[in-house]
PDB file of N, CA and C in Angstrom:
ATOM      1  N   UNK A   1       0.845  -1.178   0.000  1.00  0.00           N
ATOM      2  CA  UNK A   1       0.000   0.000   0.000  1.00  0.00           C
ATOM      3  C   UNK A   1       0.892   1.244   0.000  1.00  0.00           C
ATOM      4  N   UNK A   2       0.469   2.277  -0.957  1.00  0.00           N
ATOM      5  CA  UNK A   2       1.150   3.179  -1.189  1.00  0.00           C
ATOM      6  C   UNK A   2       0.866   4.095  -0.303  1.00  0.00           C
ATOM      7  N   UNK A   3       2.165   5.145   0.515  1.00  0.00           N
ATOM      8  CA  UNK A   3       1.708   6.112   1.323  1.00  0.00           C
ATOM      9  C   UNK A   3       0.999   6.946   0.709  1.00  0.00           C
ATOM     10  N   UNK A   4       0.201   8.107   1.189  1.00  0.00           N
ATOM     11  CA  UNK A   4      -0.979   8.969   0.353  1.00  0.00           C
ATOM     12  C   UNK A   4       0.045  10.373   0.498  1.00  0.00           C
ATOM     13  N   UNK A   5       0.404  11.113  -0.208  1.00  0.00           N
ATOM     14  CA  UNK A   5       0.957  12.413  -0.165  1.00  0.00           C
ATOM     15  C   UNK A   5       0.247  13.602   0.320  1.00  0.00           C
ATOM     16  N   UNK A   6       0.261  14.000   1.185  1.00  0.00           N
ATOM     17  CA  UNK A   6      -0.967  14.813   1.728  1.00  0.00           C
ATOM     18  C   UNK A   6      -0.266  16.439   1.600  1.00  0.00           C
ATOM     19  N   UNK A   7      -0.563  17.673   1.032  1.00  0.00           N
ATOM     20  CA  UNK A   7      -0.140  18.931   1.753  1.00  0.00           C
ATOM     21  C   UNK A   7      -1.076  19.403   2.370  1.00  0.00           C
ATOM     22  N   UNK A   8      -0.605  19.906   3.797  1.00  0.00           N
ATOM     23  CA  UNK A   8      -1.459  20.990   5.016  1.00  0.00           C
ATOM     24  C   UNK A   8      -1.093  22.315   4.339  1.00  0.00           C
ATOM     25  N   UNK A   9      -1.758  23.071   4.360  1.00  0.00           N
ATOM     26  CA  UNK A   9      -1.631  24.732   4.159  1.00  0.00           C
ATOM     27  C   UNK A   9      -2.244  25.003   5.341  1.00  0.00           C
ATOM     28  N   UNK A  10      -1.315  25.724   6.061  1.00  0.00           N
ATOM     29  CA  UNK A  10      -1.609  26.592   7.450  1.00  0.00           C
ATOM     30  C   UNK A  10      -1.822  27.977   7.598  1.00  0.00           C
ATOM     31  N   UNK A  11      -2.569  28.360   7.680  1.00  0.00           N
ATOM     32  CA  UNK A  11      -3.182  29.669   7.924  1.00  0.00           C
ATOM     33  C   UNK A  11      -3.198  30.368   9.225  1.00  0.00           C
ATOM     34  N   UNK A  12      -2.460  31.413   9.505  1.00  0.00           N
ATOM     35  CA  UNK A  12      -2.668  32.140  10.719  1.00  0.00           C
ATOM     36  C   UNK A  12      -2.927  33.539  11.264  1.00  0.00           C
ATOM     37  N   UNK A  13      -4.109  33.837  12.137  1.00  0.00           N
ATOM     38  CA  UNK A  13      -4.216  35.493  12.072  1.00  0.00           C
ATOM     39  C   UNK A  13      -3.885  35.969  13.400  1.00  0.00           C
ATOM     40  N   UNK A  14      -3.275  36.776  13.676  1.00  0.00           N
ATOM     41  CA  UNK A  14      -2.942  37.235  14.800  1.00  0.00           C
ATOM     42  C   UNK A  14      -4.745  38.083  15.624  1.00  0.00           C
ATOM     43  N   UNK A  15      -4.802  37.571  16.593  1.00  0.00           N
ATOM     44  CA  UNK A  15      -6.134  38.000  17.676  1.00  0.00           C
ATOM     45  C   UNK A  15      -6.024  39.722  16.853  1.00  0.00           C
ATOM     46  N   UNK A  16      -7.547  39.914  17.385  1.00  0.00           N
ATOM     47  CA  UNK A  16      -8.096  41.929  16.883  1.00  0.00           C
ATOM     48  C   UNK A  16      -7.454  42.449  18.026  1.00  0.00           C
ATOM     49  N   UNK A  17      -7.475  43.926  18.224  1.00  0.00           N
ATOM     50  CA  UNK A  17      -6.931  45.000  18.630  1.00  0.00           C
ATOM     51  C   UNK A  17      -7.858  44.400  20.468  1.00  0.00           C
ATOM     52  N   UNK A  18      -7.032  44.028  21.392  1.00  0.00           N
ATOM     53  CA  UNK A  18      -7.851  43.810  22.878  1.00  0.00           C
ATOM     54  C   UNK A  18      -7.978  45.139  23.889  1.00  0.00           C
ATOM     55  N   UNK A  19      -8.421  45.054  24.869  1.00  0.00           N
ATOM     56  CA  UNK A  19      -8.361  46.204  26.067  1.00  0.00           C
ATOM     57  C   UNK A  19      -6.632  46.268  26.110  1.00  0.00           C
ATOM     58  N   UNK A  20      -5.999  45.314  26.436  1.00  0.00           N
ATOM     59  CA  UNK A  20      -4.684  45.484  26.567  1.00  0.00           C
ATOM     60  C   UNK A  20      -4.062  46.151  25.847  1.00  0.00           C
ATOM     61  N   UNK A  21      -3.998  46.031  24.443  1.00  0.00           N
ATOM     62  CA  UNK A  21      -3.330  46.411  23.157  1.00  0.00           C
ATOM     63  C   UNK A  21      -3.608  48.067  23.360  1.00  0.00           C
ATOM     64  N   UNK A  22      -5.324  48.250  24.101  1.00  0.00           N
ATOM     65  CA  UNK A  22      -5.779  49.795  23.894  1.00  0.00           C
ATOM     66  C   UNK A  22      -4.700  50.911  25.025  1.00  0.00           C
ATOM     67  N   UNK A  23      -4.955  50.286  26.455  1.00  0.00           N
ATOM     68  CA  UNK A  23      -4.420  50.753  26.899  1.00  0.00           C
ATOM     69  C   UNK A  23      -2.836  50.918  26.696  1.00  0.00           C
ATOM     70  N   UNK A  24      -2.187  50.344  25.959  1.00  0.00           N
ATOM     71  CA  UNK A  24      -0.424  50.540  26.173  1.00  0.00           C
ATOM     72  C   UNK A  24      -0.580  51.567  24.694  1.00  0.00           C
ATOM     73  N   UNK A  25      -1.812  51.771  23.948  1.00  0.00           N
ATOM     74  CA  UNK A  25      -1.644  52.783  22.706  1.00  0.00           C
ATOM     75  C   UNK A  25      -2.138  53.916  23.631  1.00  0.00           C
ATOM     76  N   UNK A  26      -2.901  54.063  24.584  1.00  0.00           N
ATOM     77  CA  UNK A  26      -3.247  55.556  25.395  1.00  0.00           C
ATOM     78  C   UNK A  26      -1.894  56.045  25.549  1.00  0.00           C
ATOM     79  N   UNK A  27      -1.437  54.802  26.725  1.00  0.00           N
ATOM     80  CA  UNK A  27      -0.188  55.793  27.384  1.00  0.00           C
ATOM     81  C   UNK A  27       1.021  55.744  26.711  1.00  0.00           C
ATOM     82  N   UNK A  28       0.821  55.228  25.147  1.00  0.00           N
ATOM     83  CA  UNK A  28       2.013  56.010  23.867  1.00  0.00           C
ATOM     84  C   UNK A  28       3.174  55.660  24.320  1.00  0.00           C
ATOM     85  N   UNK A  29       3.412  54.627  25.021  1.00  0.00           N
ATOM     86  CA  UNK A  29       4.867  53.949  25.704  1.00  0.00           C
ATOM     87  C   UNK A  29       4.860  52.585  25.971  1.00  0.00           C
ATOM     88  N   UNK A  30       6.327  52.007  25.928  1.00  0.00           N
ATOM     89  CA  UNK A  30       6.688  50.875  26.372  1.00  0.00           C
ATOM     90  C   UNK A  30       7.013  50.739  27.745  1.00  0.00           C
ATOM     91  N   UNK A  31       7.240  51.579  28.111  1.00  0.00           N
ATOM     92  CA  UNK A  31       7.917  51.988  29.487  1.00  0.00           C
ATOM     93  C   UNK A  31       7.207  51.364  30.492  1.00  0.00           C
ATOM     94  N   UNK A  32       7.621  49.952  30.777  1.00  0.00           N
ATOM     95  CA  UNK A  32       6.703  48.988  31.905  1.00  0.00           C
ATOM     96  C   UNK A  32       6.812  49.546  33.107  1.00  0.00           C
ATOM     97  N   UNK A  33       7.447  51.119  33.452  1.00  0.00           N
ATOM     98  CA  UNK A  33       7.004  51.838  34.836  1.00  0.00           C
ATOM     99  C   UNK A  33       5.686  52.605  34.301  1.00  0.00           C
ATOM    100  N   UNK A  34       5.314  52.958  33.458  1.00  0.00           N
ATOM    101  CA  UNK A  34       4.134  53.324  33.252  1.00  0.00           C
ATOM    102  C   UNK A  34       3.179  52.752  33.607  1.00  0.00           C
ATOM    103  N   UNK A  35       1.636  53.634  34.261  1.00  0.00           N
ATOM    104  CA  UNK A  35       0.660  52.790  35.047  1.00  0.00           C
ATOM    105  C   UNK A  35      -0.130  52.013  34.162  1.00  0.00           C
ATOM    106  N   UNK A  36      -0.445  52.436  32.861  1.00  0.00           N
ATOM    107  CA  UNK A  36      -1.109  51.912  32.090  1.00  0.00           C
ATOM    108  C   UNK A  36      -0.517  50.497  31.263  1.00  0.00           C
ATOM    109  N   UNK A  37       0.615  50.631  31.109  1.00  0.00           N
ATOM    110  CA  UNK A  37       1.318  49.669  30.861  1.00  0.00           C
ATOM    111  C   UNK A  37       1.430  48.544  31.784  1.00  0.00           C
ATOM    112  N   UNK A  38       1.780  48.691  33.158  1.00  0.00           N
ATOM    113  CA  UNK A  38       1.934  47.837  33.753  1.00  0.00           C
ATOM    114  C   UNK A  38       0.224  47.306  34.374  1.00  0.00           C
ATOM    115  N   UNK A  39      -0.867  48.140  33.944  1.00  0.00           N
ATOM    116  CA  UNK A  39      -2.108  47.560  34.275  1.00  0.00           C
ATOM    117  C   UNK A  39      -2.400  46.735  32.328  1.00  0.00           C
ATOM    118  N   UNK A  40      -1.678  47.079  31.585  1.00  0.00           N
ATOM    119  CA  UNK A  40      -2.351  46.188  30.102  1.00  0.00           C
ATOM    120  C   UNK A  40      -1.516  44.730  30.394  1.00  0.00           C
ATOM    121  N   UNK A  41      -0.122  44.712  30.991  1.00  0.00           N
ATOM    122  CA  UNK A  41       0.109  43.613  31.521  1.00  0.00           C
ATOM    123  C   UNK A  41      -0.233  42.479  32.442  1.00  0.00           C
ATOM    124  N   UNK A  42      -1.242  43.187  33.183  1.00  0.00           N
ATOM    125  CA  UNK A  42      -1.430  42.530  34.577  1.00  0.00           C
ATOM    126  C   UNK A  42      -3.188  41.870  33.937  1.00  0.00           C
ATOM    127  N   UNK A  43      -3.566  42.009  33.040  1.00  0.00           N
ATOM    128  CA  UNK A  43      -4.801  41.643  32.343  1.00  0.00           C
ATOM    129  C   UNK A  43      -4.489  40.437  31.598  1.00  0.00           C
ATOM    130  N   UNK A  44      -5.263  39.392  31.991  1.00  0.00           N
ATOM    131  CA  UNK A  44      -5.399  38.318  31.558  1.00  0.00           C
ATOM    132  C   UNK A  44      -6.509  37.586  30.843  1.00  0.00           C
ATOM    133  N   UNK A  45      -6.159  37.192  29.750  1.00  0.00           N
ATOM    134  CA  UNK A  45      -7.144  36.902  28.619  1.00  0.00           C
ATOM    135  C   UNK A  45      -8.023  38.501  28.281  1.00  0.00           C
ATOM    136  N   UNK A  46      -7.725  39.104  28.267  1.00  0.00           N
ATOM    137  CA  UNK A  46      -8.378  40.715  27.613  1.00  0.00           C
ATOM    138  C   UNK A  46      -9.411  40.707  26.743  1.00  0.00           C
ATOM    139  N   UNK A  47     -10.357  41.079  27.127  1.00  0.00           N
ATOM    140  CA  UNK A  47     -11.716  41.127  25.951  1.00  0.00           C
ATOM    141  C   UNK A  47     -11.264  41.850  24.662  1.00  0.00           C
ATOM    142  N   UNK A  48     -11.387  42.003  23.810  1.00  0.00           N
ATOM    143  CA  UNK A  48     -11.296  42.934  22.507  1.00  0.00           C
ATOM    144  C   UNK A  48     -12.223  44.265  22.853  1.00  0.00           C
ATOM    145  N   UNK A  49     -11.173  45.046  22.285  1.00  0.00           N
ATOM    146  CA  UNK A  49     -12.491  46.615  22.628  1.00  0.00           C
ATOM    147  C   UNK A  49     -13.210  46.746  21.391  1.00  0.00           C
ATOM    148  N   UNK A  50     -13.815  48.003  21.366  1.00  0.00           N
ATOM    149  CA  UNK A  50     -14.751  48.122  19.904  1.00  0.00           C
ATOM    150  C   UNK A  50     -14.116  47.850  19.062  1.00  0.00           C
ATOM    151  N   UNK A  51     -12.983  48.465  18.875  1.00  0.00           N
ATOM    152  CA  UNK A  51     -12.146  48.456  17.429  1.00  0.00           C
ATOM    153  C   UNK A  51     -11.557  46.718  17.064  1.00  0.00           C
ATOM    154  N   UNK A  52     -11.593  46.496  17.967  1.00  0.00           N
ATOM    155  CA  UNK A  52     -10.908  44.625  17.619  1.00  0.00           C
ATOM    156  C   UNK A  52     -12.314  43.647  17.022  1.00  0.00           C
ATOM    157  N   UNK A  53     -13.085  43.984  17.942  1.00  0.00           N
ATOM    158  CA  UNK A  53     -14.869  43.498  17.633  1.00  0.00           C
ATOM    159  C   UNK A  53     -15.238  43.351  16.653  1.00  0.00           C
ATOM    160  N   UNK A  54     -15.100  44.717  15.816  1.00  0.00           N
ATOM    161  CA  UNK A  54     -15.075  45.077  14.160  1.00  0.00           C
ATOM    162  C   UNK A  54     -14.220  44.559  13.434  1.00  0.00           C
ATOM    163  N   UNK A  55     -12.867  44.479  13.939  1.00  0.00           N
ATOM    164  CA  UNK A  55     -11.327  43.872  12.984  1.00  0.00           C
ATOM    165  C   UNK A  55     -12.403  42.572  13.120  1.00  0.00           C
ATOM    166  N   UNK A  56     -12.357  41.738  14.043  1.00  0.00           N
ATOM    167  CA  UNK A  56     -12.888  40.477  14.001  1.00  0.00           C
ATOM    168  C   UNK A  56     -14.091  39.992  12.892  1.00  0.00           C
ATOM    169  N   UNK A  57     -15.481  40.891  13.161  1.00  0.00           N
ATOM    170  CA  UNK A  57     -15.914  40.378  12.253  1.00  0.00           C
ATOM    171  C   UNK A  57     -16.046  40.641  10.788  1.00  0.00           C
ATOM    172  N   UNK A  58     -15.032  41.552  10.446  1.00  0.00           N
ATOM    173  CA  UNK A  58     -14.228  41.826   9.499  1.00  0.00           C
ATOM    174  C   UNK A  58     -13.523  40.726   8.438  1.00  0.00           C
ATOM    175  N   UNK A  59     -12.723  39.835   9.874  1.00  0.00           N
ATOM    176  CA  UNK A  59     -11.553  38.639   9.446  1.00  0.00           C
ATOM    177  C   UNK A  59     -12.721  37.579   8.657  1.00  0.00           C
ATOM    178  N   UNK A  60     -13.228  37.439   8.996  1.00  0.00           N
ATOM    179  CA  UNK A  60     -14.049  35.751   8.138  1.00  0.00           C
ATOM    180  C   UNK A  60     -14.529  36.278   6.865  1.00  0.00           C
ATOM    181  N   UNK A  61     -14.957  37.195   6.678  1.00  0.00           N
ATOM    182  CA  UNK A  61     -15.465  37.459   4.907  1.00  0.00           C
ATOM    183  C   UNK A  61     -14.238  37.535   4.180  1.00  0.00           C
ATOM    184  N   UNK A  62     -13.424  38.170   4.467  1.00  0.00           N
ATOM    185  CA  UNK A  62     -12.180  39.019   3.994  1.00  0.00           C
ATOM    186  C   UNK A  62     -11.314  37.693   3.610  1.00  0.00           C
ATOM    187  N   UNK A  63     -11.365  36.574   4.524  1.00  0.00           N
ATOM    188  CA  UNK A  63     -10.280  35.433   4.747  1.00  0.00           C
ATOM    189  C   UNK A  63     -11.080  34.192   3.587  1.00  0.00           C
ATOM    190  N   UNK A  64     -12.066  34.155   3.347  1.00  0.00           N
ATOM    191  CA  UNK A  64     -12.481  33.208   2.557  1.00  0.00           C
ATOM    192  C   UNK A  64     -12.517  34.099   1.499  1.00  0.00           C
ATOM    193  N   UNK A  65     -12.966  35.549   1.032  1.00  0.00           N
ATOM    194  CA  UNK A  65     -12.640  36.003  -0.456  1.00  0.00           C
ATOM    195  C   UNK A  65     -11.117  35.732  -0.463  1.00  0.00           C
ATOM    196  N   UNK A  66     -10.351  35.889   0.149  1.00  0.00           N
ATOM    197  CA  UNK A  66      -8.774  35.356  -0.329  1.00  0.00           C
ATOM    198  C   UNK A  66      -8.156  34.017  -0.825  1.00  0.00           C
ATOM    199  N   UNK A  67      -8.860  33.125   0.558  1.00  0.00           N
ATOM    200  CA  UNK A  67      -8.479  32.264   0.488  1.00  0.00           C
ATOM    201  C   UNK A  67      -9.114  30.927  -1.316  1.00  0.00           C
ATOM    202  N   UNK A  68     -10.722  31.749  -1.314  1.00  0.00           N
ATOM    203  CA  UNK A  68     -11.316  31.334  -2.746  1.00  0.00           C
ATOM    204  C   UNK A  68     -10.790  32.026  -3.833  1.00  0.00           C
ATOM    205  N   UNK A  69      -9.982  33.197  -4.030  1.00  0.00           N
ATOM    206  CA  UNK A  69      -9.345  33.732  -5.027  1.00  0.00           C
ATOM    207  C   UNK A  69      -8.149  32.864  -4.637  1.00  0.00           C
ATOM    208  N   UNK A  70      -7.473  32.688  -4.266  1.00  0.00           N
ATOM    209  CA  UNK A  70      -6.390  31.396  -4.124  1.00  0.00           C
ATOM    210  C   UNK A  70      -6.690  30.361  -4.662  1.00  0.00           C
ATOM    211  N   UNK A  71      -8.081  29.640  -5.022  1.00  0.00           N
ATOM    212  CA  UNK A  71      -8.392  28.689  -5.774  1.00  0.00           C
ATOM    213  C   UNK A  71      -8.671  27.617  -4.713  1.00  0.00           C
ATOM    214  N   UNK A  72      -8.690  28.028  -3.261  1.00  0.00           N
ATOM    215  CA  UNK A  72      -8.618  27.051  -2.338  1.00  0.00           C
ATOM    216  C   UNK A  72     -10.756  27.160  -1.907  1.00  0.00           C
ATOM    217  N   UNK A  73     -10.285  25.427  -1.511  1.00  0.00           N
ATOM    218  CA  UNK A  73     -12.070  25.263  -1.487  1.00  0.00           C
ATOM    219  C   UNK A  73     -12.419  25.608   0.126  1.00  0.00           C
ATOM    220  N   UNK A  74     -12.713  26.425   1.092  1.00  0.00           N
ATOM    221  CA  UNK A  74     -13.222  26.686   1.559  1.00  0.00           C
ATOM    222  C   UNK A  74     -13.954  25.894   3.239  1.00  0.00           C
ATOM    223  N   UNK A  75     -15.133  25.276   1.641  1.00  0.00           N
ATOM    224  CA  UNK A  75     -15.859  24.631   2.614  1.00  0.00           C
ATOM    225  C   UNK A  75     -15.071  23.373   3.078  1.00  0.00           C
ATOM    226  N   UNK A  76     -14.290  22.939   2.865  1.00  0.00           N
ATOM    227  CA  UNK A  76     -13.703  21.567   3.631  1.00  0.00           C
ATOM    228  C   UNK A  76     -12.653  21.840   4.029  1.00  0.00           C
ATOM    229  N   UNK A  77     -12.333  23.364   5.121  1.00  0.00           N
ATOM    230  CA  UNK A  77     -11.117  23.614   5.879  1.00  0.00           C
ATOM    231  C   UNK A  77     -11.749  23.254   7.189  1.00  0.00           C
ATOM    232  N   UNK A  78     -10.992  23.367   8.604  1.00  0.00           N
ATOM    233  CA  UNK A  78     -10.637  23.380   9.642  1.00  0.00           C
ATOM    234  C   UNK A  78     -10.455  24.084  10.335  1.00  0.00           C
ATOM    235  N   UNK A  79     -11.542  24.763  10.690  1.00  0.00           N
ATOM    236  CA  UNK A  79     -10.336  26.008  11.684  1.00  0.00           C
ATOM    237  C   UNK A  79     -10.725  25.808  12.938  1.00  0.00           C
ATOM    238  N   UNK A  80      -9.761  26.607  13.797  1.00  0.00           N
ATOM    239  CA  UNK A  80      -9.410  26.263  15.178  1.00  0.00           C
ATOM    240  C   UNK A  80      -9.099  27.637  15.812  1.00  0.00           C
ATOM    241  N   UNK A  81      -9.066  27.644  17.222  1.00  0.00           N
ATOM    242  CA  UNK A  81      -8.714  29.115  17.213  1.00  0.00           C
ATOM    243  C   UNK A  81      -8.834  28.391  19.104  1.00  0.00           C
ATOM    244  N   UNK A  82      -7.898  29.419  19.825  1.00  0.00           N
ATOM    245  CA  UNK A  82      -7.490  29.874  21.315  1.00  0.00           C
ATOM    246  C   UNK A  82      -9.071  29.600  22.079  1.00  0.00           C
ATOM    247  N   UNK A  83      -9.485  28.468  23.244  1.00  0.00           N
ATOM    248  CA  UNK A  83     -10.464  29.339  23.861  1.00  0.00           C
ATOM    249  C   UNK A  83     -10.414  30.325  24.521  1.00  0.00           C
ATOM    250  N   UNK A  84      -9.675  31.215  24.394  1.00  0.00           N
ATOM    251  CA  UNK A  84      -9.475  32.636  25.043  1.00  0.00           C
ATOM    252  C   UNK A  84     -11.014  33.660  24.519  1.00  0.00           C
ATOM    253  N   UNK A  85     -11.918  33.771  25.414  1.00  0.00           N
ATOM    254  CA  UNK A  85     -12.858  34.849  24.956  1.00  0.00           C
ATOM    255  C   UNK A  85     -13.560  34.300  24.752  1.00  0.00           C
ATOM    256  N   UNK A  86     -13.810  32.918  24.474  1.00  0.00           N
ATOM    257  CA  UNK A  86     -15.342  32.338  23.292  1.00  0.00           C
ATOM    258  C   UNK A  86     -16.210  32.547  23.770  1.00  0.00           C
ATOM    259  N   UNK A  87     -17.088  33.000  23.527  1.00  0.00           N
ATOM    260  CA  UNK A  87     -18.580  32.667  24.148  1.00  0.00           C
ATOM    261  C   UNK A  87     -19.000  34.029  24.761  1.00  0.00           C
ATOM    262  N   UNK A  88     -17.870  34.817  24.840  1.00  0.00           N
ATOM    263  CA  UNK A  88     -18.272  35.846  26.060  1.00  0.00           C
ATOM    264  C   UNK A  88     -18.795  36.869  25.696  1.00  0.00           C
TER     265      UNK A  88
END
């Protein structure tokens, strides 16, 4: 029996814009003595603010017109994603 040659194409999007991401763009620094900084750090699993909400449901139309102009079929992918946030 012959092995079957299979290719995976992996696809990856980096998470939308979170509370965390917002606050370290207020206080316009890296500077982990900064209060805002050291409170976007201390946040765990971070909801997305408005602007990520929108990036998000943005990503799924945008990602299958690409991925079907690629010639790739769609309906018989896989996707997977962090339970970070689901449901909430």
């Amino acid at each position: 029996m012959a092995k079957e040659d299979r290719q995976i194409q992996l696809f990856m999007i980096r998470h939308s814009r979170s509370c965390s991401n917002y606050l370290r763009n207020v206080a316009d620094t890296e500077d982990r003595a900064h209060p805002l900084v050291r409170a976007s750090q201390n946040l765990r699993d971070p909801a997305l603010s408005a602007v990520g909400r929108r990036m998000a449901a943005e990503y799924g139309p945008r990602l299958r017109e690409a991925l079907t102009a690629a010639g790739l079929d769609t309906t018989s992918m896989l996707v997977g994603s962090s339970g970070l946030q689901i449901g909430r």
